[in-house]
Protein backbone atom coordinates (compact mmCIF):
# COMPACT_ATOMS: atom_id res chain seq x y z
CA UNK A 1 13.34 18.34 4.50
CA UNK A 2 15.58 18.15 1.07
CA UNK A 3 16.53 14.46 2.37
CA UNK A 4 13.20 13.35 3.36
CA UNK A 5 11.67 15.02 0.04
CA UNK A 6 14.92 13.24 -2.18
CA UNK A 7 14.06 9.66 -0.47
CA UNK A 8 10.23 10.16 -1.13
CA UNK A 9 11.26 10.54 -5.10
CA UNK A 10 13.55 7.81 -5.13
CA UNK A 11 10.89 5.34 -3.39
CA UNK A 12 8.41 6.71 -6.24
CA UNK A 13 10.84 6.03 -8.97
CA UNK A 14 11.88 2.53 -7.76
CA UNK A 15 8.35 1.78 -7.53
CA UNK A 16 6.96 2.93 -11.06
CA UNK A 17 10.16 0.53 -11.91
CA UNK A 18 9.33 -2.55 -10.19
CA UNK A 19 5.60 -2.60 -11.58
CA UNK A 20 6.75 -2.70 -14.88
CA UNK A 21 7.39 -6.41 -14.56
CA UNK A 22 4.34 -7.79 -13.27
CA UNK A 23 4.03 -11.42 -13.54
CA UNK A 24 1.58 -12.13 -15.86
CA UNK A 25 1.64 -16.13 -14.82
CA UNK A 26 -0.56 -14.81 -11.82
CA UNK A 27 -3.33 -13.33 -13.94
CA UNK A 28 -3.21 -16.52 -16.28
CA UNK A 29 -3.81 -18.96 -13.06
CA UNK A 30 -6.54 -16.70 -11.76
CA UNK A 31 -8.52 -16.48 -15.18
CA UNK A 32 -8.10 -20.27 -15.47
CA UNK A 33 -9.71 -21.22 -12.35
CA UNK A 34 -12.58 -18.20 -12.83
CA UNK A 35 -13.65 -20.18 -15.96
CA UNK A 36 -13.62 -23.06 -13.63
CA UNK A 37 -16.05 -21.67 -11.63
CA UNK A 38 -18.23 -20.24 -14.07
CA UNK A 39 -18.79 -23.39 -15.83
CA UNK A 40 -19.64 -25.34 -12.64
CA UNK A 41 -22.46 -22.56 -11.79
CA UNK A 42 -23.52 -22.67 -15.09
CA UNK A 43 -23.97 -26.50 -14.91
């Protein structure tokens, strides 16, 4: 149970780690073709 519990906190920790660099190119792209869109349906 100590092992399973051990792995459980490591996963956590690795994860909290690996969101911290969230690509932020992503989010630029996907505003950019949302204003797209909302100035074609407001055409």
């Amino acid at each position: 149970m100590r092992l399973v519990r051990a792995r459980a906190v490591e996963t956590h920790e690795a994860w909290m780690e690996g969101t911290r660099y969230f690509n932020m190119e992503c989010l630029a792209e996907h505003k950019m073709e949302q204003d797209v869109i909302n100035r074609i349906l407001a055409a």
